[in-house]
C-alpha atoms as a PDB file:
ATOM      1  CA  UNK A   1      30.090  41.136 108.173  1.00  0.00           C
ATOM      2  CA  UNK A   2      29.403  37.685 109.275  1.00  0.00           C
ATOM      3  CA  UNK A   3      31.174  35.779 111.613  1.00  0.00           C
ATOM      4  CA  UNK A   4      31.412  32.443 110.962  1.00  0.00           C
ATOM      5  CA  UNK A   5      35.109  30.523 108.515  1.00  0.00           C
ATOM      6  CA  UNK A   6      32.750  31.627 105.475  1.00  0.00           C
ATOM      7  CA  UNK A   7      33.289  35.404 104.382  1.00  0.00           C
ATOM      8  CA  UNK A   8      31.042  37.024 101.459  1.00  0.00           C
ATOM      9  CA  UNK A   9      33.656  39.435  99.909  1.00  0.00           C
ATOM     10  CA  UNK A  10      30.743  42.299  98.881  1.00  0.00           C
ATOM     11  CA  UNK A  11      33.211  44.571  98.260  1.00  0.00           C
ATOM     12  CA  UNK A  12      35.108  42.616  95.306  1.00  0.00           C
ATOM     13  CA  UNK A  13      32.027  40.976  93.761  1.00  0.00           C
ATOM     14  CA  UNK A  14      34.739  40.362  90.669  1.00  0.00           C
ATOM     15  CA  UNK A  15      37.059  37.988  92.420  1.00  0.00           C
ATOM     16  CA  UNK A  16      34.051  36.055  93.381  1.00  0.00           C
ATOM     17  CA  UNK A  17      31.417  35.399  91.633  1.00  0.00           C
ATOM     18  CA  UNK A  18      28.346  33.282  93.587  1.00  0.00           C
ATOM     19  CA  UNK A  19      30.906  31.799  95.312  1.00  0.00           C
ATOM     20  CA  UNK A  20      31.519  32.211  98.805  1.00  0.00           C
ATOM     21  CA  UNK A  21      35.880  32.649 100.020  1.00  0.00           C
ATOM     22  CA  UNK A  22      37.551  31.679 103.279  1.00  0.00           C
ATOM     23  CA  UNK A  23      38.385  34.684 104.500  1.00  0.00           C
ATOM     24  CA  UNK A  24      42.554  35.803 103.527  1.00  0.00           C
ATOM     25  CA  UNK A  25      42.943  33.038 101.077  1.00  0.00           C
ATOM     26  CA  UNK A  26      43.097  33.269  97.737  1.00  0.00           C
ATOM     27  CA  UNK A  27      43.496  30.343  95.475  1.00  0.00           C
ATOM     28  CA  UNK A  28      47.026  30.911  93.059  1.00  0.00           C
ATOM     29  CA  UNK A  29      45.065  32.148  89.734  1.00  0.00           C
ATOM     30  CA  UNK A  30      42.857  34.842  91.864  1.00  0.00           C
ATOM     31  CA  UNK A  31      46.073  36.069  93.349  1.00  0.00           C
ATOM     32  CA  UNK A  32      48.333  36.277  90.043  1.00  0.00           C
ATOM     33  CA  UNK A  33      45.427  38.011  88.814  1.00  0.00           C
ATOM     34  CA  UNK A  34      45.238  40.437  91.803  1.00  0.00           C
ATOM     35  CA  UNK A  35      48.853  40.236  93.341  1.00  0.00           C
ATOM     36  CA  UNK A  36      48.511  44.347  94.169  1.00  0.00           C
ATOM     37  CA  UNK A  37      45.410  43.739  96.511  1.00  0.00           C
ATOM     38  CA  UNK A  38      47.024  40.504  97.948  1.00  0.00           C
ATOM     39  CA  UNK A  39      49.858  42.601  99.203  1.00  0.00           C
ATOM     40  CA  UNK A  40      47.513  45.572 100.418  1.00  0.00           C
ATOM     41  CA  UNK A  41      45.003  43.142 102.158  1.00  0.00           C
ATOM     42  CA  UNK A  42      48.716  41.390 103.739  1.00  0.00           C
ATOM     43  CA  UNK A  43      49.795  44.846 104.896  1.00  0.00           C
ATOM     44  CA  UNK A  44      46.402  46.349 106.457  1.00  0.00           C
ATOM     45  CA  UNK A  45      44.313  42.314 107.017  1.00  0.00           C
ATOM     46  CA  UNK A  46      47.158  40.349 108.259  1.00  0.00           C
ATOM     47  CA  UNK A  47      48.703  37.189 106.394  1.00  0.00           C
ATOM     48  CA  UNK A  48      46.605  36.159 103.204  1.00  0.00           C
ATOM     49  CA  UNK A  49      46.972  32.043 102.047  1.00  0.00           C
ATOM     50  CA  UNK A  50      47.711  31.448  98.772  1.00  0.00           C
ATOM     51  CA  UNK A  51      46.301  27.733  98.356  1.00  0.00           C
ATOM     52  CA  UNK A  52      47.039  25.547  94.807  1.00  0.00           C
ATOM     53  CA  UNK A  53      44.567  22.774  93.952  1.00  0.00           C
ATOM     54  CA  UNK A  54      42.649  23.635  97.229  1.00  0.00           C
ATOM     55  CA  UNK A  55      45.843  22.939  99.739  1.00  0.00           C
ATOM     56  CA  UNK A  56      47.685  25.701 101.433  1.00  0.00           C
ATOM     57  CA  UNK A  57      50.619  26.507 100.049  1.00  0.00           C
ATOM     58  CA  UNK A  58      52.052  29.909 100.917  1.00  0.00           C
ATOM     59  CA  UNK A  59      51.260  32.530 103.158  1.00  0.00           C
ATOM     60  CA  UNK A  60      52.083  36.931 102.232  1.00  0.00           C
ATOM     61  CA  UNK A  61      53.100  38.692 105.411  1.00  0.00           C
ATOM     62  CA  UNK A  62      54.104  42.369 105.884  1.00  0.00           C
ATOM     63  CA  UNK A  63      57.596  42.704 106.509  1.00  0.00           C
ATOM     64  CA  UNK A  64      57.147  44.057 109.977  1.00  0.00           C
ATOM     65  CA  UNK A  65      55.170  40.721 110.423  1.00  0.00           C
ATOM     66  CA  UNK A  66      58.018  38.516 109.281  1.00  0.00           C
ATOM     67  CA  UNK A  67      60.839  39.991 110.979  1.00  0.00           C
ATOM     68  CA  UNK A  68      58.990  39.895 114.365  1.00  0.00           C
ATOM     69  CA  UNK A  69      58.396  36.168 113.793  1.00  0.00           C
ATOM     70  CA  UNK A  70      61.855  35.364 112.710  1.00  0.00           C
ATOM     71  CA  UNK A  71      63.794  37.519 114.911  1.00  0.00           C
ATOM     72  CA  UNK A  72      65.667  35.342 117.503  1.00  0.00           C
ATOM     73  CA  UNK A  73      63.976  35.343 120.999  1.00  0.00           C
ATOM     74  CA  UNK A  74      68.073  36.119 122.474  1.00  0.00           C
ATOM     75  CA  UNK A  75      71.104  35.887 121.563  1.00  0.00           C
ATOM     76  CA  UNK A  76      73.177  33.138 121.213  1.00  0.00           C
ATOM     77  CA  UNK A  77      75.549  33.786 123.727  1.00  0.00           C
ATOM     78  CA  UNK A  78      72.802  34.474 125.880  1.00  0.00           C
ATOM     79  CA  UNK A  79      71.408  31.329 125.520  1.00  0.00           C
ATOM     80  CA  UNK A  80      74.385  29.384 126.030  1.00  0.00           C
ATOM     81  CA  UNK A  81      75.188  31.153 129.210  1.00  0.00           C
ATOM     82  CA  UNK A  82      71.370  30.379 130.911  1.00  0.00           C
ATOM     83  CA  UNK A  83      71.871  27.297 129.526  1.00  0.00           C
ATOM     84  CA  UNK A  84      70.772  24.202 132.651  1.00  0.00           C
ATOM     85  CA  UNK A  85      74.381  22.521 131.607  1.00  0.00           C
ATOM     86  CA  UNK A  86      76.529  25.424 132.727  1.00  0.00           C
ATOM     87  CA  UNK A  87      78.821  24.158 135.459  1.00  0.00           C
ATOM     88  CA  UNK A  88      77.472  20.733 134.838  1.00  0.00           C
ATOM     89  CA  UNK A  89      81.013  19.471 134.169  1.00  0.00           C
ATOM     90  CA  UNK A  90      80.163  18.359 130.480  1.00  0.00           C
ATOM     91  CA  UNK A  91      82.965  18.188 128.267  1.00  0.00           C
ATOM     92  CA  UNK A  92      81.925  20.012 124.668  1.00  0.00           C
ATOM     93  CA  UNK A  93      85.407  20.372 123.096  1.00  0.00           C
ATOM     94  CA  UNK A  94      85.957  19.572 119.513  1.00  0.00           C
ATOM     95  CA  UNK A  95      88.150  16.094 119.282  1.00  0.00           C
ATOM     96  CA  UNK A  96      90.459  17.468 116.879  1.00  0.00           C
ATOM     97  CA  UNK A  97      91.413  13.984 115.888  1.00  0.00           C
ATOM     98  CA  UNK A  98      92.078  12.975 111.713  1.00  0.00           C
ATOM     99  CA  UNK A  99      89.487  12.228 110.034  1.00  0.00           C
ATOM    100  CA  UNK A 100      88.894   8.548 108.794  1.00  0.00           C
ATOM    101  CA  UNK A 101      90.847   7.423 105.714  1.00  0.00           C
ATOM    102  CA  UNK A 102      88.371   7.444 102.801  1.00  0.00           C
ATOM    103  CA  UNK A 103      88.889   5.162  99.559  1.00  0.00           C
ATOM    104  CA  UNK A 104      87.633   6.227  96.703  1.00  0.00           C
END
């Protein structure tokens, strides 16, 4: 296969026609049209681009995929207690003054 951004897709000659495709996207008709290989190509390719009138729009991931990006690096408290302004001296406590008077 070559190389280069440009990808001839010889093995779905029906999505394509003469036309070359950017490797993993898929503009939003061609995917409707072929959701099932979307997700397949997602789960054994990596992330396939969805694009509408030739911008990027959204991006199918595997689960795995997503989860690993969005889990949290540590935990909160974790965080808080590395944190550079531990024993600093700052004061973070809530003012638990009443709010302003509002007229409505």
């Amino acid at each position: 296969m070559p190389s280069s951004a440009l990808e001839f897709w010889l093995d779905r000659p029906e999505s394509l026609g003469n036309r070359p495709r950017l490797k993993n996207t898929w503009q939003l008709q061609e995917a409707k049209n072929q959701l099932s290989l979307v997700v397949e190509d997602a789960l054994t390719k990596g992330p396939q681009t969805i694009t509408r009138h030739g911008k990027p729009t959204v991006v199918v991931v595997a689960m795995k995929e997503f989860k690993k990006a969005t889990k949290p690096k540590e935990k909160l408290s974790e965080f808080f207690a590395e944190s550079p302004l531990k024993g600093s001296g700052i004061n973070l406590e809530r003012v638990r003054d009443c709010p302003r008077e509002v007229k409505l």
